[in-house]
Protein backbone atom coordinates (compact mmCIF):
# COMPACT_ATOMS: atom_id res chain seq x y z
CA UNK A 1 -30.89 40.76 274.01
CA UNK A 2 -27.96 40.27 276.13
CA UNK A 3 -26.58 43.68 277.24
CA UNK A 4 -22.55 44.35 278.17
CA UNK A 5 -22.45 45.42 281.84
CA UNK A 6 -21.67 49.36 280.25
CA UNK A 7 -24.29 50.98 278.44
CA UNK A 8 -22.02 54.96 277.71
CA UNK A 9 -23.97 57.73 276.86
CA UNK A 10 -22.62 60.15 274.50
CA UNK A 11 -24.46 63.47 275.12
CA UNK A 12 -23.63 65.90 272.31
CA UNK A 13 -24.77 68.91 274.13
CA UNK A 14 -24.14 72.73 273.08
CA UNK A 15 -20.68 72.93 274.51
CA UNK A 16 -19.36 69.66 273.10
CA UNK A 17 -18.25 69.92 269.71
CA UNK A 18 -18.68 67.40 267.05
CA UNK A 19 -14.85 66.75 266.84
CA UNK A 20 -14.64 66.34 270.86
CA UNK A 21 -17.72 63.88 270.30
CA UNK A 22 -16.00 61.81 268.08
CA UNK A 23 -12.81 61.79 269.91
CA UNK A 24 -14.85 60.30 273.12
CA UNK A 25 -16.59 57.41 271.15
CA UNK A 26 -13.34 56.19 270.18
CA UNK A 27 -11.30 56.45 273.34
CA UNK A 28 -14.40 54.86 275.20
CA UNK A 29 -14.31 51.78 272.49
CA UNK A 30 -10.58 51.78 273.22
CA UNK A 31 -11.76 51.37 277.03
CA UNK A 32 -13.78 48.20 275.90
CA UNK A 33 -17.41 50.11 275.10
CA UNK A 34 -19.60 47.67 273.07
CA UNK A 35 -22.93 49.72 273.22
CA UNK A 36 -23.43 53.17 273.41
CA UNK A 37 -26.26 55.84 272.84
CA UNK A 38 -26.14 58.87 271.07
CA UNK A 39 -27.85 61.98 272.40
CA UNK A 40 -28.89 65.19 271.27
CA UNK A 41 -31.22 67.54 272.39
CA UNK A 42 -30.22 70.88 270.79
CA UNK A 43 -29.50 69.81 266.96
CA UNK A 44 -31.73 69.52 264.39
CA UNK A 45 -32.44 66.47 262.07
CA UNK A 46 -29.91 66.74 259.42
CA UNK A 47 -27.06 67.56 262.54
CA UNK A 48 -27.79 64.70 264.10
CA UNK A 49 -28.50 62.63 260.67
CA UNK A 50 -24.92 62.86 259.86
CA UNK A 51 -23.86 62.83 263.17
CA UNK A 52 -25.21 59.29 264.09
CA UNK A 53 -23.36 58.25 260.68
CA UNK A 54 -20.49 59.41 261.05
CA UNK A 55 -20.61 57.99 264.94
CA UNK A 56 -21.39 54.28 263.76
CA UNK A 57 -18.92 54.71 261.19
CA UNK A 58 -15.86 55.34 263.61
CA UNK A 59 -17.09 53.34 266.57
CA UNK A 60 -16.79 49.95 264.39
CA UNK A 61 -18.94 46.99 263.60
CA UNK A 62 -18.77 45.60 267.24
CA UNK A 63 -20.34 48.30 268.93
CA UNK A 64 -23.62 48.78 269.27
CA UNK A 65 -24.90 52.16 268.74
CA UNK A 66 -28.58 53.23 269.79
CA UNK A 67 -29.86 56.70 269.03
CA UNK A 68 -32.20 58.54 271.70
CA UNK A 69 -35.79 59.63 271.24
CA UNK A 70 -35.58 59.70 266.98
CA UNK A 71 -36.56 56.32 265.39
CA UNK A 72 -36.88 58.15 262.06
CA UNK A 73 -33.70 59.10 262.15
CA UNK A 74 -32.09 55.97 263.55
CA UNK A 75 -33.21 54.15 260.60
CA UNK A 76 -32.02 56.73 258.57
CA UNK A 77 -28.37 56.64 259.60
CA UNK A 78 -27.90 52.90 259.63
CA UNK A 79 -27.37 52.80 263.25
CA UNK A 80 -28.83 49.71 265.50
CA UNK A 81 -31.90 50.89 267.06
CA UNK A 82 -33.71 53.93 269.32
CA UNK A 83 -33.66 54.71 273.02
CA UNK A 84 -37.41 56.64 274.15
CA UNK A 85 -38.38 58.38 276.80
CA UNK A 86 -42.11 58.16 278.60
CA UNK A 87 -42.53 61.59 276.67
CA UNK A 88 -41.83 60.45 272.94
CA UNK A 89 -42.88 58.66 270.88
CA UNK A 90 -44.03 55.08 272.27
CA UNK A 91 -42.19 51.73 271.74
CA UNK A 92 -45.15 50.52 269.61
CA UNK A 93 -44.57 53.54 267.35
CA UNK A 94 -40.47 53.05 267.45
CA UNK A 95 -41.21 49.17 266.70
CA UNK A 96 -42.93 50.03 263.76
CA UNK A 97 -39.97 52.18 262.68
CA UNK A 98 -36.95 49.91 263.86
CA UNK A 99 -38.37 46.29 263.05
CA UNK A 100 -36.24 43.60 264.24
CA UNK A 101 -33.12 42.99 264.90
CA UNK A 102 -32.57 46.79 265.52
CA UNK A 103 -33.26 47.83 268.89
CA UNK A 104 -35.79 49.49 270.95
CA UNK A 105 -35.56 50.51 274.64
CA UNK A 106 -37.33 52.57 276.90
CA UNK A 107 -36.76 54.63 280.23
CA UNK A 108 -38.73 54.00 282.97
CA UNK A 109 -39.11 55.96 286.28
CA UNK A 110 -42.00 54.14 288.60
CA UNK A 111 -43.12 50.40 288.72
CA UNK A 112 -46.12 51.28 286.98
CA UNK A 113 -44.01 52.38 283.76
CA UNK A 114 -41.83 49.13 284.49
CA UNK A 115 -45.10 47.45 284.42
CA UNK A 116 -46.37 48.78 281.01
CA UNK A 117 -43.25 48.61 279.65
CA UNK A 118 -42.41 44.78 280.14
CA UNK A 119 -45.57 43.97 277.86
CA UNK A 120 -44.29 45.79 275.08
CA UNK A 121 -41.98 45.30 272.40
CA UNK A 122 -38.77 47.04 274.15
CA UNK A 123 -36.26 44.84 274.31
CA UNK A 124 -34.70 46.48 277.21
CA UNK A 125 -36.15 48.53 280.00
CA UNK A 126 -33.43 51.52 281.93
CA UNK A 127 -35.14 52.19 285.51
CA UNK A 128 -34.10 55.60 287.42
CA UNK A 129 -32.36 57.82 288.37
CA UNK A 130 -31.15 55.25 291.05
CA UNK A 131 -28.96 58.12 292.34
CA UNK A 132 -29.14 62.18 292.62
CA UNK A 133 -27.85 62.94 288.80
CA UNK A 134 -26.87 66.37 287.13
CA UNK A 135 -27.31 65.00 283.52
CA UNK A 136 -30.77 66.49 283.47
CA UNK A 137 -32.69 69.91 283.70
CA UNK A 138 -35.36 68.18 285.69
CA UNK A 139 -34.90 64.88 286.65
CA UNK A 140 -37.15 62.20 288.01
CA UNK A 141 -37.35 61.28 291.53
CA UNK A 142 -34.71 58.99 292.68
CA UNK A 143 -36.15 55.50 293.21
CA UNK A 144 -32.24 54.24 295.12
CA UNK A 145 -31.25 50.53 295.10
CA UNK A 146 -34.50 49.35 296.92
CA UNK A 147 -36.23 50.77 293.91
CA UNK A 148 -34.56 49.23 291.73
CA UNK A 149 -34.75 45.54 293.34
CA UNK A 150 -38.56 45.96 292.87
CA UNK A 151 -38.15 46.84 289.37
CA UNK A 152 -36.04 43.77 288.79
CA UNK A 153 -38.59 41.90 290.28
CA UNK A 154 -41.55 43.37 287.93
CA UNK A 155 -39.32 42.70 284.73
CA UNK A 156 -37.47 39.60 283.19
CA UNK A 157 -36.47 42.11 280.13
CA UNK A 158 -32.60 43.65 280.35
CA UNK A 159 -32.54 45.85 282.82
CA UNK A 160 -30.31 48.82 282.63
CA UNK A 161 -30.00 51.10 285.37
CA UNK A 162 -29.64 55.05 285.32
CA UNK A 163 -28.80 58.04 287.47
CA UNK A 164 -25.67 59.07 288.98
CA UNK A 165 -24.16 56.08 288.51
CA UNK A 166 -20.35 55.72 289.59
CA UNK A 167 -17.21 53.86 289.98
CA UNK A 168 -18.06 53.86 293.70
CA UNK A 169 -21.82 52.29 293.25
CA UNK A 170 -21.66 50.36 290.38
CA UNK A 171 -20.73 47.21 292.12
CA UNK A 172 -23.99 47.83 294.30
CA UNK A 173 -26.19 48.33 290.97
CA UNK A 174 -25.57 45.06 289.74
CA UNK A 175 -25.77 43.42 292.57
CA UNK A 176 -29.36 44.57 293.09
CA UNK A 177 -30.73 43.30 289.66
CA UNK A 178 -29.47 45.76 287.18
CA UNK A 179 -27.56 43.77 283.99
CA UNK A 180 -26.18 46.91 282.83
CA UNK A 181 -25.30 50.05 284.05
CA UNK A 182 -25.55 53.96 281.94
CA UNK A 183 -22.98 56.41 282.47
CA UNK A 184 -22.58 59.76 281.54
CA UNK A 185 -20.72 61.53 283.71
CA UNK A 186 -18.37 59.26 285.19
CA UNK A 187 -16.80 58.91 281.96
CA UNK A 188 -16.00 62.09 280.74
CA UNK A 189 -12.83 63.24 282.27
CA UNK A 190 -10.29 60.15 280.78
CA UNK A 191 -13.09 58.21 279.12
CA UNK A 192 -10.75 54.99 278.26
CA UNK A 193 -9.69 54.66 281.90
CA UNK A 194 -12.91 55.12 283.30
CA UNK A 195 -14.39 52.07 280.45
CA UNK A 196 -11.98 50.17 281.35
CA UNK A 197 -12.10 50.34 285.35
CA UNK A 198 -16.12 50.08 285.39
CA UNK A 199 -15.70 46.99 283.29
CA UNK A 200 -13.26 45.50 285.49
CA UNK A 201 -15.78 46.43 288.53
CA UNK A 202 -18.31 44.51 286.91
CA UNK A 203 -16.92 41.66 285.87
């Protein structure tokens, strides 16, 4: 799998509407997003069900668009493959759901899940938070840029990194081993000029 230098995350929390949602997947494809996650951690399965439809409907065949922690579901609603966490369900149990060509990735937050999760089935590994992030209740240690340079050397998977990633530090991401960056934040407030300048960054 070859990733695009952006990997957007779309998180559908409980003060995002479903019309706002849809409005930000296609001003971020207007910014040049070709893969993008959708996540939800406060609907239930039939919300996000026709959510995740409706989302792969309106971001077009040439974007990619992964669901997070539901491989059930992801199958369900067409889309092209499942994002896990260490705490769901494992990539040998998403594999089994999403055979190939859909996808399957998996965060990691130490070498030792980098490690285990080379010699699985994922076919791309995020490592983080590489930064301080506010995108989650309780996030993981931050493992920084030298952290990430020893993850790139314990992987030859796609790498995608994670965690308070900016338009300030991207450059510095790639350049230590990540092929693809995740952004949630940083594109929120004009998500089609943000796209377009972290593209342009990472050229």
């Amino acid at each position: 799998m070859k990733l695009p230098r952006l990997y957007a995350i779309v998180d559908r929390g409980p003060n995002l509407s479903f019309a706002d949602s849809r409005n930000y997947v296609q001003e971020l494809v207007r910014g040049g997003v070709t893969l993008l996650q959708y996540r939800n951690k406060s609907g239930d399965a039939a919300e996000m069900l026709s959510e995740a439809r409706e989302l792969k409907r309106i971001a077009g065949p040439g974007v990619q668009v992964i669901m997070n922690d539901r491989a059930d579901l992801s199958v369900a609603a067409g889309v092209d493959g499942v994002h896990v966490g260490q705490d769901d369900i494992s990539v040998r149990g998403a594999r089994a759901m999403c055979a190939m060509p859909l996808i399957v990735g998996i965060s990691t937050h130490s070498l030792k899940q980098m490690e285990e999760a080379d010699v699985s089935s994922a076919d791309y590994i995020a490592f983080g938070p590489i930064f301080a992030t506010g995108s989650k209740m309780n996030p993981d240690p931050v493992v920084g840029l030298d952290g990430l340079r020893a993850a790139r050397g314990k992987t030859k998977k796609p790498l995608v990194a994670i965690g308070g990633i900016t338009l300030e530090n991207c450059e510095q991401v790639i350049n230590a081993g990540a092929d693809a960056v995740a952004v949630i934040s940083a594109l929120k407030s004009e998500p089609k000029r943000a796209a377009e300048e972290f593209l342009r960054r990472m050229m």
